[in-house]
Protein backbone atom coordinates (compact mmCIF):
# COMPACT_ATOMS: atom_id res chain seq x y z
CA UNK A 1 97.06 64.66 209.66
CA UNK A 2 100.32 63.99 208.74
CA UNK A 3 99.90 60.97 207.31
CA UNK A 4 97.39 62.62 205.02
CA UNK A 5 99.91 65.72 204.31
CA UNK A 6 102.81 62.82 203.15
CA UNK A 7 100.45 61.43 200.76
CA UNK A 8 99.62 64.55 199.21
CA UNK A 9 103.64 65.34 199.18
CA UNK A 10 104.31 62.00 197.80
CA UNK A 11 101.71 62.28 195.08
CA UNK A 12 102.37 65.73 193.86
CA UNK A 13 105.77 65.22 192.78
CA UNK A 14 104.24 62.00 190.03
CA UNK A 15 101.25 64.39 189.28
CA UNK A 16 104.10 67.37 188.76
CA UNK A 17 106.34 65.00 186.43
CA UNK A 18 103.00 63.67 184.32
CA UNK A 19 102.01 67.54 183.57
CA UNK A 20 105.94 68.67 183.12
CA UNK A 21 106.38 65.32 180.77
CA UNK A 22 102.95 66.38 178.73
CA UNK A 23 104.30 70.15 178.93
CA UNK A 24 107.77 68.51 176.91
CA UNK A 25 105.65 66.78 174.46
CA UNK A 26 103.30 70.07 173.73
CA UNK A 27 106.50 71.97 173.09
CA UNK A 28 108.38 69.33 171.23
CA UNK A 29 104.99 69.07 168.70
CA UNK A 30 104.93 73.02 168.50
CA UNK A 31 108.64 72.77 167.79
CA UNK A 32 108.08 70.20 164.94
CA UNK A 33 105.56 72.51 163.92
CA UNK A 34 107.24 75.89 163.76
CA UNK A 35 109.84 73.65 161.73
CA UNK A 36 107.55 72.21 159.41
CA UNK A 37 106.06 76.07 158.71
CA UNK A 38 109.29 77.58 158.54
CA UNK A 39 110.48 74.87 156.01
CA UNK A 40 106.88 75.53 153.87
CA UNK A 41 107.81 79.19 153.99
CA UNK A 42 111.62 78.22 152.74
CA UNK A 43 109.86 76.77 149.74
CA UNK A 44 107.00 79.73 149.10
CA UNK A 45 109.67 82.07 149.11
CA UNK A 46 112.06 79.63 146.77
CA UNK A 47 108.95 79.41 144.38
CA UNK A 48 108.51 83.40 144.50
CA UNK A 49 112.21 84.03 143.96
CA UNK A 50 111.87 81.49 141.10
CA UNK A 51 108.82 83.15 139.54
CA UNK A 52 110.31 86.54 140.03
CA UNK A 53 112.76 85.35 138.25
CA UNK A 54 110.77 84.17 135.54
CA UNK A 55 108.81 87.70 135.47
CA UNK A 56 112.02 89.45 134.68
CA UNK A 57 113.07 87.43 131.95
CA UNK A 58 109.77 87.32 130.39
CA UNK A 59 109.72 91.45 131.12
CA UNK A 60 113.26 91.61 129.59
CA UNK A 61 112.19 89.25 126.47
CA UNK A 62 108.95 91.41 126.05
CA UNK A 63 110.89 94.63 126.18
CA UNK A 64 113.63 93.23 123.33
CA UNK A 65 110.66 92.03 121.26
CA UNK A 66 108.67 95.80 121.08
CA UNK A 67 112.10 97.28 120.32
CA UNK A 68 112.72 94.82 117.27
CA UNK A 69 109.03 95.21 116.48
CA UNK A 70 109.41 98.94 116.49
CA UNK A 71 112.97 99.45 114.43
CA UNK A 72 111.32 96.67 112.56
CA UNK A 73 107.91 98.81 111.87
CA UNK A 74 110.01 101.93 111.06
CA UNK A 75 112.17 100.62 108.63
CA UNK A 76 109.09 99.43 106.90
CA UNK A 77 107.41 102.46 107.44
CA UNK A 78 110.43 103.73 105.69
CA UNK A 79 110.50 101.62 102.65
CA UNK A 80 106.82 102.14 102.28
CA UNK A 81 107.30 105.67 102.00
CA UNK A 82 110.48 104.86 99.34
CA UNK A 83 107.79 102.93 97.27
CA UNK A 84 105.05 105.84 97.60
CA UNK A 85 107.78 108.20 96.02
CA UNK A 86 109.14 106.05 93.29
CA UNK A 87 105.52 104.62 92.42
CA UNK A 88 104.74 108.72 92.56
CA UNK A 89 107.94 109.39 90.17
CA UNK A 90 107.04 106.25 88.08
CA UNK A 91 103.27 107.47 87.37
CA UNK A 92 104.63 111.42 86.29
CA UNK A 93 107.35 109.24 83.76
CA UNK A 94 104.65 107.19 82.90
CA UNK A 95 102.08 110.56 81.98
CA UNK A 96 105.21 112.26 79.78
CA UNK A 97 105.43 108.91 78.29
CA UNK A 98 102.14 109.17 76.99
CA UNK A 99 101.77 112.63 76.66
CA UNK A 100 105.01 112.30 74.47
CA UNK A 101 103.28 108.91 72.32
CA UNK A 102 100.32 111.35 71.90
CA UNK A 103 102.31 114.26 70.31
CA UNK A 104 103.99 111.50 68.28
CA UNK A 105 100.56 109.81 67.25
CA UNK A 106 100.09 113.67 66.26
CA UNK A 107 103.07 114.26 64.44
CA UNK A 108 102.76 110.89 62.82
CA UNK A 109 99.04 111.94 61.48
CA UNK A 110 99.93 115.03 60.30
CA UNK A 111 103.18 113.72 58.36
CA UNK A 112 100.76 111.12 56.86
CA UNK A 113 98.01 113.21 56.05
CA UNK A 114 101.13 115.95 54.63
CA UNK A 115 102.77 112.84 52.61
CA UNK A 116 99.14 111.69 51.38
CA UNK A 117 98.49 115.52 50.40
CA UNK A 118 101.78 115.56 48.25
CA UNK A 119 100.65 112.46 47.30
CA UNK A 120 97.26 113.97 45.58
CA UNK A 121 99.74 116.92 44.30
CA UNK A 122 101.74 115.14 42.42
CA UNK A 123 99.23 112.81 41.09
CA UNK A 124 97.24 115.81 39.73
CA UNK A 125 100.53 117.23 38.65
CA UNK A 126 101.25 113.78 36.65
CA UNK A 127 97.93 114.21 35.56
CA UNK A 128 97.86 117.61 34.17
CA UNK A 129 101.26 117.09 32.93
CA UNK A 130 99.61 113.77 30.63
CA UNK A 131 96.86 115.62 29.94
């Protein structure tokens, strides 16, 4: 019996060391693993900072782009409303010109038809005067 109970003493300890050295390399492979992970989730969260990074500018360019486009679309918006007015001041000119050309056209006719008138006058004066 006690020969039997040293064997089992003698191979426990080997059995013991086998199961503590597989134990070791289990850990030392979930520690290379943990490491690996936490190195891939030093780079994901590089990559996000980057692109955050990234976001804001773009976000920051966008913004500065609508505000040019806008103080760019009101000035325009102003000038176009400059034009309306002096296209709207150039077309009343524009109808007293020709209202004005038509009272001269007018005054021009009636000046002609008074000179060709006097004209007729003093030919039948000439000719009564001859006769």
């Amino acid at each position: 019996f006690l020969r039997e109970q040293a064997m089992k003493a003698a191979s426990i300890p080997p059995k013991i060391t086998y199961e503590a050295e597989q134990m070791v390399r289990e850990m030392k492979e979930l520690q290379a693993e943990i490491e690996f992970i936490q190195l891939e989730i030093k780079k994901r969260d590089a990559r996000i900072a980057m692109s955050l990074s990234e976001k804001e500018l773009f976000c920051r360019n966008l913004h500065s782009a609508q505000g040019a486009h806008s103080s760019e679309k009101k000035l325009m918006t102003e000038e176009l409303l400059q034009m309306k007015k002096l296209k709207e001041i150039a077309n009343r000119d524009m109808a007293d010109k020709e209202s004005e050309v038509v009272k001269i056209k007018q005054a021009l006719e009636k000046t002609t038809a008074a000179g060709t008138d006097r004209g007729r006058q003093v030919w039948l004066l000439e000719t009564q005067l001859n006769h």
